[in-house]
Protein backbone atom coordinates (compact mmCIF):
# COMPACT_ATOMS: atom_id res chain seq x y z
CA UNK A 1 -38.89 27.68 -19.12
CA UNK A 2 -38.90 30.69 -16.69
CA UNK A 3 -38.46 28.36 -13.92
CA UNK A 4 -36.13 26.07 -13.10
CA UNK A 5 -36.71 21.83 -12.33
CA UNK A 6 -34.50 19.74 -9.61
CA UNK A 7 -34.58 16.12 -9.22
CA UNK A 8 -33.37 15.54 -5.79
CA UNK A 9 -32.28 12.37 -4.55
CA UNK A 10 -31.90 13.08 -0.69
CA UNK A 11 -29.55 9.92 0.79
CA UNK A 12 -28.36 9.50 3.97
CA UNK A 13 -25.08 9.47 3.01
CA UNK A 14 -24.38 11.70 -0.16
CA UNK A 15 -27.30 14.10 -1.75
CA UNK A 16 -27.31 14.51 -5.78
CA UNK A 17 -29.12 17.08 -7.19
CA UNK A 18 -30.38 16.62 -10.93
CA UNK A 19 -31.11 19.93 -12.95
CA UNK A 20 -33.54 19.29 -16.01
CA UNK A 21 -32.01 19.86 -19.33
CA UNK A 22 -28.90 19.65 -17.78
CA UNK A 23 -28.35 16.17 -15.20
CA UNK A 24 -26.55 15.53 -12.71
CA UNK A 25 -24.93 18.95 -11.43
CA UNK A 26 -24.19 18.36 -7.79
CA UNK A 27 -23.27 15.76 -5.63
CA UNK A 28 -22.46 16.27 -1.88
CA UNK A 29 -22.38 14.61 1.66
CA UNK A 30 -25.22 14.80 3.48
CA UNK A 31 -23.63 16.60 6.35
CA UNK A 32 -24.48 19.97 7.96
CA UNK A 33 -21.87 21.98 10.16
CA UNK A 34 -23.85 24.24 12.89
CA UNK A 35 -22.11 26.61 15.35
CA UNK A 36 -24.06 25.50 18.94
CA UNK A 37 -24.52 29.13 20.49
CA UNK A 38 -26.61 30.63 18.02
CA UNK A 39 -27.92 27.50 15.93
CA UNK A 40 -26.35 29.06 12.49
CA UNK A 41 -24.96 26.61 9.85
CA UNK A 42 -21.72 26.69 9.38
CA UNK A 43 -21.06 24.57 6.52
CA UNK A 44 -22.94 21.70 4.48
CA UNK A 45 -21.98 19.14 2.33
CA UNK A 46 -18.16 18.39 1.30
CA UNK A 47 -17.06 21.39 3.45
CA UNK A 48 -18.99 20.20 6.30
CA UNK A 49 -17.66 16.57 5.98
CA UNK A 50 -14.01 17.68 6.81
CA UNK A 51 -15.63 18.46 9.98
CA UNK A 52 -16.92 14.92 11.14
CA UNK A 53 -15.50 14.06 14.26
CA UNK A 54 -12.55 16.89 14.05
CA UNK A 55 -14.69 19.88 15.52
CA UNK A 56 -13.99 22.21 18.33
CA UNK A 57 -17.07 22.76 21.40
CA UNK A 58 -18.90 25.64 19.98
CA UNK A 59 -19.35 23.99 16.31
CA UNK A 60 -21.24 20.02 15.66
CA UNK A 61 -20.81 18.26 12.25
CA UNK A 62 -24.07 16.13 12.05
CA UNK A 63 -25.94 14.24 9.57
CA UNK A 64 -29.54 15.23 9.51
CA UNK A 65 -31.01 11.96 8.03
CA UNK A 66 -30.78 8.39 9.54
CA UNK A 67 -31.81 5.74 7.93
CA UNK A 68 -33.11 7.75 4.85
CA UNK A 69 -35.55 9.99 6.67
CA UNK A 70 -35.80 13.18 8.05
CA UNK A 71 -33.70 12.76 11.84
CA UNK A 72 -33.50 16.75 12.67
CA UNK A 73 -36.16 18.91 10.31
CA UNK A 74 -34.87 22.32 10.75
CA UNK A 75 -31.43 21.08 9.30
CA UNK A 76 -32.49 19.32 6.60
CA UNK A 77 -34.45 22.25 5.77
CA UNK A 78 -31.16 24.39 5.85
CA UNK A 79 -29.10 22.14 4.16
CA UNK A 80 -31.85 21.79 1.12
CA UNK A 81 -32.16 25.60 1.37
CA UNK A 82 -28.25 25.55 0.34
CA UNK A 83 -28.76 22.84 -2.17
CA UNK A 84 -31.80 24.70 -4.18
CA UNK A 85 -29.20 28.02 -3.65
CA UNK A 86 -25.97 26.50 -4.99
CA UNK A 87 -28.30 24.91 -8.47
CA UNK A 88 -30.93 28.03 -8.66
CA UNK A 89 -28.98 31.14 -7.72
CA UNK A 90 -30.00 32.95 -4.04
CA UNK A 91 -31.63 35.77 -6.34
CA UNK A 92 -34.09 33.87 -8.52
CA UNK A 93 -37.70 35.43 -9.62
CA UNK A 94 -39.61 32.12 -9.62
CA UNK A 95 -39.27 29.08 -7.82
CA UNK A 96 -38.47 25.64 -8.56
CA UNK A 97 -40.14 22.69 -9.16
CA UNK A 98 -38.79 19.81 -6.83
CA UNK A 99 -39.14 16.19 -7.26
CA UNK A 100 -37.55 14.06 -4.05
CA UNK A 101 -37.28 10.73 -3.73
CA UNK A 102 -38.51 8.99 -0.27
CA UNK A 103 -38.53 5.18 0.40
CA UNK A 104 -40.92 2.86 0.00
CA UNK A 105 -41.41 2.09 3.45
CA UNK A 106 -41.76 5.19 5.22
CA UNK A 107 -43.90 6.56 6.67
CA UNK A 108 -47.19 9.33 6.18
CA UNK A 109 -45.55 11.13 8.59
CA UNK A 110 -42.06 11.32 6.89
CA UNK A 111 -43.41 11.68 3.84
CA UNK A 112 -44.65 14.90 4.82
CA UNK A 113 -42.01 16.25 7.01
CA UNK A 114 -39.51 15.83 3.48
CA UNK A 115 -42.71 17.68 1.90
CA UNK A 116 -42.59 20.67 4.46
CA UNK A 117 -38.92 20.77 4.62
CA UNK A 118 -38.44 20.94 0.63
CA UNK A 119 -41.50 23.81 0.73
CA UNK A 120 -39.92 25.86 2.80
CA UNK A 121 -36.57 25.53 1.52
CA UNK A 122 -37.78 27.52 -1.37
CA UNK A 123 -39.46 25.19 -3.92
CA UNK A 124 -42.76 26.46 -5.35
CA UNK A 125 -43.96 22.49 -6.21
CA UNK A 126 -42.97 19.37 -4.14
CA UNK A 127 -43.47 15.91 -6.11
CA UNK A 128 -42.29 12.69 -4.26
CA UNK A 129 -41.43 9.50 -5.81
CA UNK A 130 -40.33 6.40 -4.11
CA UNK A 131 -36.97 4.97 -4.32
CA UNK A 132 -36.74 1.90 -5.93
CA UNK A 133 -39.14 3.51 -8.61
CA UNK A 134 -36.44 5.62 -9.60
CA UNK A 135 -33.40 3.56 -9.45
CA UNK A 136 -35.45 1.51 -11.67
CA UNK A 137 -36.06 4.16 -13.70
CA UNK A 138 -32.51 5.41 -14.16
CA UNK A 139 -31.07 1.86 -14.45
CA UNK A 140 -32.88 1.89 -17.59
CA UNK A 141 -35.11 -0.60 -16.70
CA UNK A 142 -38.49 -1.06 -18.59
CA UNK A 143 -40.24 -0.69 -15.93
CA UNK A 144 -43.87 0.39 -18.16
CA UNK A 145 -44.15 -3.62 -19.72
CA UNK A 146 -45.77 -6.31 -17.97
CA UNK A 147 -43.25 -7.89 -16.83
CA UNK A 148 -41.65 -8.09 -13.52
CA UNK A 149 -38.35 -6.54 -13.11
CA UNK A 150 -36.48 -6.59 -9.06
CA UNK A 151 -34.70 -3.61 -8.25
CA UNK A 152 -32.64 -3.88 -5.02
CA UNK A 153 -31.41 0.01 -4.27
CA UNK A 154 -28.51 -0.30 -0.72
CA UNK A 155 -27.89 3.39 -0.23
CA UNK A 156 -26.28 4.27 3.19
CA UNK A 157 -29.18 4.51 5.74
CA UNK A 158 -31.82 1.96 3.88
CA UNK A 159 -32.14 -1.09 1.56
CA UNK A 160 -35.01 -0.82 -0.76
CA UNK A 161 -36.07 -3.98 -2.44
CA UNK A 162 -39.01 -4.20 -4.64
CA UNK A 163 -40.86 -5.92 -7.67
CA UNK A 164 -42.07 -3.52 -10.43
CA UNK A 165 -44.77 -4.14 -13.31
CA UNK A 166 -46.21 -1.92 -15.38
CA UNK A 167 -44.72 1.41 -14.27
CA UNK A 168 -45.81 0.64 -10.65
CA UNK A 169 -44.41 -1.37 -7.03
CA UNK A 170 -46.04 -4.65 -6.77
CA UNK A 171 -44.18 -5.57 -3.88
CA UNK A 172 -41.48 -4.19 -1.92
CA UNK A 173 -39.60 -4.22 1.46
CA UNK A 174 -37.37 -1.40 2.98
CA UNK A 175 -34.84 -2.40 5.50
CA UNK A 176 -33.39 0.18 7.64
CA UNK A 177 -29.52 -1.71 7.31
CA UNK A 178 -27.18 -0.17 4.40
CA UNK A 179 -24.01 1.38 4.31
CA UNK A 180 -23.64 3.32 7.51
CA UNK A 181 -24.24 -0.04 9.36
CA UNK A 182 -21.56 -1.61 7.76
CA UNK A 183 -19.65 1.33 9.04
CA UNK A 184 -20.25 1.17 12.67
CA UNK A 185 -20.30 -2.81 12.35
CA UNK A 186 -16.71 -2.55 11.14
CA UNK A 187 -16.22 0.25 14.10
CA UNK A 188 -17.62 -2.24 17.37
CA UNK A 189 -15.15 -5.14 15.58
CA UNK A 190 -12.02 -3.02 16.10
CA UNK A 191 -13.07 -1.73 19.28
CA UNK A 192 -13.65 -5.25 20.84
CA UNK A 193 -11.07 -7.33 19.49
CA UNK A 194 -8.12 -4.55 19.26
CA UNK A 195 -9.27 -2.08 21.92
CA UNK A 196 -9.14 0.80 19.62
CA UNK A 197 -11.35 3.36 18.84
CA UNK A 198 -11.91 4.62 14.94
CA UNK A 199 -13.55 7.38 13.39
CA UNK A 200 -16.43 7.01 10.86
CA UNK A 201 -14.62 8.05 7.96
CA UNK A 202 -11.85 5.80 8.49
CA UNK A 203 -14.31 2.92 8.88
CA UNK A 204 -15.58 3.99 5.57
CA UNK A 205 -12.36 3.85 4.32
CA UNK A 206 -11.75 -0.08 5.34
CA UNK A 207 -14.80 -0.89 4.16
CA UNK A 208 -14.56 0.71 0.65
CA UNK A 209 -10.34 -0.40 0.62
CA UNK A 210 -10.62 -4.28 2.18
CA UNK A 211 -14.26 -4.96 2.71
CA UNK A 212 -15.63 -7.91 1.14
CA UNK A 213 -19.10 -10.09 1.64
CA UNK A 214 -17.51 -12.87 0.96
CA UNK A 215 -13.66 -13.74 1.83
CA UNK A 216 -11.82 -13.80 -1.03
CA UNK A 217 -10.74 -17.56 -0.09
CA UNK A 218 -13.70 -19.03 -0.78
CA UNK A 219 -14.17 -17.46 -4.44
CA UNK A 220 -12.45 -19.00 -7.78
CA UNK A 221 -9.84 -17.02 -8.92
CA UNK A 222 -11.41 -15.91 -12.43
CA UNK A 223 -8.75 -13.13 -13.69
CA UNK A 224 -10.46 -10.38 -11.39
CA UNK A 225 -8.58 -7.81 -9.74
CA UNK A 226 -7.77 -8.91 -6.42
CA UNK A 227 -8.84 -6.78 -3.36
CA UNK A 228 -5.73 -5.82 -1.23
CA UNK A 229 -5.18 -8.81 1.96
CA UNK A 230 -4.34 -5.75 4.84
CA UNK A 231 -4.64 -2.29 5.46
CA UNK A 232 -3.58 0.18 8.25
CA UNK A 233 -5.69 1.18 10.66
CA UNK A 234 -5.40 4.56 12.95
CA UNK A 235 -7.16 5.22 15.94
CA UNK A 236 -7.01 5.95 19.39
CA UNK A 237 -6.14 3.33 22.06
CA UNK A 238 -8.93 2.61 24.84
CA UNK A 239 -6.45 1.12 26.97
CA UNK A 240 -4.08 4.21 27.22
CA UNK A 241 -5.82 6.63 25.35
CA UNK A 242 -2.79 7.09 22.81
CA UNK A 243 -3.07 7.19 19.13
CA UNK A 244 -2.08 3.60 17.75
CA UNK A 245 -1.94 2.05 14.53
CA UNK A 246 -3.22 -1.64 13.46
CA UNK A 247 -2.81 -3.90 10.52
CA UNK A 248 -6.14 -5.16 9.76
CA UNK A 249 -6.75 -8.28 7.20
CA UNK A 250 -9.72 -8.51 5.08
CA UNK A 251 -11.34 -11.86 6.09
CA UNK A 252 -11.24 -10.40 9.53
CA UNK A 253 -13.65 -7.08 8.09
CA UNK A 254 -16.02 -10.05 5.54
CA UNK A 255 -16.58 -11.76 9.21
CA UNK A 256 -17.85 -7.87 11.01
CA UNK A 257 -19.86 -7.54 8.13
CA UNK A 258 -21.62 -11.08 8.05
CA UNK A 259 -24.43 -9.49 10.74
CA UNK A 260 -25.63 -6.46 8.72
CA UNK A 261 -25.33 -8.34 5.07
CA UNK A 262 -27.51 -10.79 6.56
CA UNK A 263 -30.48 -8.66 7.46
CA UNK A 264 -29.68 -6.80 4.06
CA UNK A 265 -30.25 -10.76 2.03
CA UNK A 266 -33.17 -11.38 4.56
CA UNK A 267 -35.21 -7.89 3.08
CA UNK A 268 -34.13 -9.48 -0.25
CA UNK A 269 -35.12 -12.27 -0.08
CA UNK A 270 -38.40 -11.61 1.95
CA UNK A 271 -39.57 -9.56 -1.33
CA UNK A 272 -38.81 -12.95 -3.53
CA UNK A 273 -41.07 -14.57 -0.83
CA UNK A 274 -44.03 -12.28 -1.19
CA UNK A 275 -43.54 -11.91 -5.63
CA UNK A 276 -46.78 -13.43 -7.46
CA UNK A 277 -45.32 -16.80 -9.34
CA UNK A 278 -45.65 -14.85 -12.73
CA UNK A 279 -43.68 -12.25 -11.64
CA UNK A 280 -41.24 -14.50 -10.31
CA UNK A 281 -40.26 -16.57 -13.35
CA UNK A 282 -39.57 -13.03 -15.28
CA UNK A 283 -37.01 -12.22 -12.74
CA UNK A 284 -35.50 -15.33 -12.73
CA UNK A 285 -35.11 -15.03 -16.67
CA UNK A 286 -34.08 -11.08 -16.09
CA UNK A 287 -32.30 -11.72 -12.42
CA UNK A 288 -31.78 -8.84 -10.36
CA UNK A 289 -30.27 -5.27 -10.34
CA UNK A 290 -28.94 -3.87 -7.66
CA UNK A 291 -28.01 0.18 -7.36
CA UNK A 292 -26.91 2.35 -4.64
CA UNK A 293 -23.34 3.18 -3.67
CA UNK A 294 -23.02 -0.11 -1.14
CA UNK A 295 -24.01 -2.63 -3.97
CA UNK A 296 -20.14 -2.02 -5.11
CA UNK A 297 -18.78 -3.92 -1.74
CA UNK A 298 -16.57 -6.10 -3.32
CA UNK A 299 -18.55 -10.20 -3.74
CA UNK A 300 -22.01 -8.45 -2.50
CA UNK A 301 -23.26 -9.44 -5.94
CA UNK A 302 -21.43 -12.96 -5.73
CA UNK A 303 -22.85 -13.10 -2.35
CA UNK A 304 -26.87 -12.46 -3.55
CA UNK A 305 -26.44 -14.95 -6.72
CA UNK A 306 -25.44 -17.71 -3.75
CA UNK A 307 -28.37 -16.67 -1.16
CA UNK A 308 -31.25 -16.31 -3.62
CA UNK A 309 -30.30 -18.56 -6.40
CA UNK A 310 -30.71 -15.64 -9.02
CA UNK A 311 -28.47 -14.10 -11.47
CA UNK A 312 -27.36 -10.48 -9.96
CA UNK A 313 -26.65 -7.55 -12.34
CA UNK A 314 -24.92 -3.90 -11.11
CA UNK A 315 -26.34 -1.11 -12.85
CA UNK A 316 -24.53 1.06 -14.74
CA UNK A 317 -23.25 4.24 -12.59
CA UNK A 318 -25.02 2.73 -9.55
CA UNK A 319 -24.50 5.80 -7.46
CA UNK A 320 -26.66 8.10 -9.55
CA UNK A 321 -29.29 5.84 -10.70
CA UNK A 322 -32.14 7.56 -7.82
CA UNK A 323 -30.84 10.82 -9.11
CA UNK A 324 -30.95 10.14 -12.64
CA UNK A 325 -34.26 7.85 -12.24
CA UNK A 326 -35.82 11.29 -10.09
CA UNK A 327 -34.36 13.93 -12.81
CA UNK A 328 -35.93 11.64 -16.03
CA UNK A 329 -39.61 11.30 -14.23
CA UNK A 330 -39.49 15.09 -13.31
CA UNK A 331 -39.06 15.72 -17.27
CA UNK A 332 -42.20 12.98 -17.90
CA UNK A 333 -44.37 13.44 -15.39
CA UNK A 334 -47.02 12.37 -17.51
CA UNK A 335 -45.40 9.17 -18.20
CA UNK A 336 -44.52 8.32 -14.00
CA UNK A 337 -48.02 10.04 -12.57
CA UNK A 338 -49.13 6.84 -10.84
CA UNK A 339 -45.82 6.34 -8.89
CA UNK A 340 -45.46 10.01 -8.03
CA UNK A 341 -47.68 12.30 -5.06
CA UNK A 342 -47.82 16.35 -5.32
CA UNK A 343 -48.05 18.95 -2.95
């Protein structure tokens, strides 16, 4: 082929790009560095991400998607410029073919502004396909039978729930509460109860190290590796202003998290609510799979089986699944027409 084919799975916190023929061949944070005086970017993705929080006045690290849509559409635009670049080559004689994945619940409007942003970052055709279509997709799920399989995708800005039968979404629910509000949940709770201010990649850090949806207390000990009790926390004081460090337990994190997890089970269970009753026995038989980089917080799954009642299955490489789900309809489009809209 004379042209080249991306699958591009555009996440609020980390953006995968999927070549066809090839897979998965980058994998950056979706974070833009701009210099302020003349609007030029500076630096995108891992480069950029060094940046957060540690830049001088003239220069601001930002991330131009919240909650999984477009937040600032000239940056997204640059950073998906540098994306299509660093895949395609800068000198190419034909343009690519772009599928991006949106989700489910946005809207007409944001649905087009990814559209126009992906255009005129250099891509000749613009397919969309929701997300939970393509995590099922690349979780290997047969999603063409009629049967009813739940797919529950918690990337970092949204939570995308849905029922799918016969290669389409018969029901699904998109809550804007994933990973970066576990984040700045964990940042407010060591603000208020130790005065001290942390950054948003050391929050990350807690809640990847010592997070946990359930404490580990209340869980049987079944020969599982064992989260670690404590970590150390640095920040700056609000009291004095001077850099301190903490020691900060785990059951202390599970309760800062307990808000956000809960309006995470409620768009859960909200899609169980609205499932047809033949759909709903086939999930309880197949139980549900849940993708996305926050499904790994340690007891999440543990935590779902108890709220809904239904086994809970991680898929395989949960991280990539969009990705891999966006890059395996781009090479069948034939196959994935009815979930996918052109432009």
């Amino acid at each position: 082929m004379l042209f080249k084919r991306l699958g591009i799975d555009l996440g609020t916190a980390n953006s995968l790009v999927y070549l066809a023929g090839e897979g998965v061949v980058l994998n950056e944070p979706t974070v833009v560095a701009i210099s302020i005086e003349d609007n030029r970017v500076v630096a995108v993705g891992n480069e950029a991400k060094d940046m957060l929080g540690r830049t001088p006045g003239n220069i601001m690290a930002m991330r131009p998607l919240k909650d999984g849509v477009i937040a600032d559409y000239v940056v997204t635009e640059a950073m998906l410029r540098y994306f299509i670049d660093k895949v395609c080559g800068r000198s190419r004689l034909f343009k690519p073919e772009v599928m991006i994945c949106v989700p489910a619940g946005c809207t007409q409007v944001e649905r087009r502004a990814v559209m126009d942003a992906t255009l005129s970052a250099g891509a000749k055709t613009v397919y969309l396909i929701e997300e939970p279509l393509a995590a099922a997709i690349g979780a290997k799920i047969p999603i063409a039978q009629a049967s009813g399989n739940m797919i529950v995708d918690i990337g970092g800005g949204s939570t995308e729930a849905a029922v799918i039968s016969l290669g389409g979404v018969v029901v699904h629910n998109s809550v804007r509460v994933a990973g970066n509000k576990l984040d700045e949940a964990i940042t407010t709770f060591i603000k208020k109860k130790f005065n001290l201010y942390i950054g948003e990649r050391m929050a990350e850090d807690v809640k990847i190290q010592i997070g946990t949806a359930m404490p580990q207390r209340s869980l049987p000990t079944d020969g599982k590796k064992e989260i670690p009790s404590k970590m150390e926390v640095r920040g700056r004081d609000s009291v004095t202003g001077m850099p301190r460090m903490i020691e900060i337990t785990s059951e202390e994190i599970s309760d800062a998290l307990q808000a956000p997890l809960v309006s995470i089970l409620n768009g859960i269970k909200g899609v169980l609510e609205e499932t047809p009753p033949e759909l709903a026995s086939d999930i309880i038989d197949k139980g549900i799979v849940l993708s996305g980089g926050t499904s790994l917080l340690h007891n999440f799954d543990k935590l779902v089986v108890k709220t809904t009642g239904v086994a809970v299955h991680i898929a395989e490489d949960p991280l990539l699944c969009v990705v891999r789900g966006t890059g395996v309809a781009l090479e069948n489009i034939d196959l994935y027409k009815r979930g996918i809209s052109r432009r």
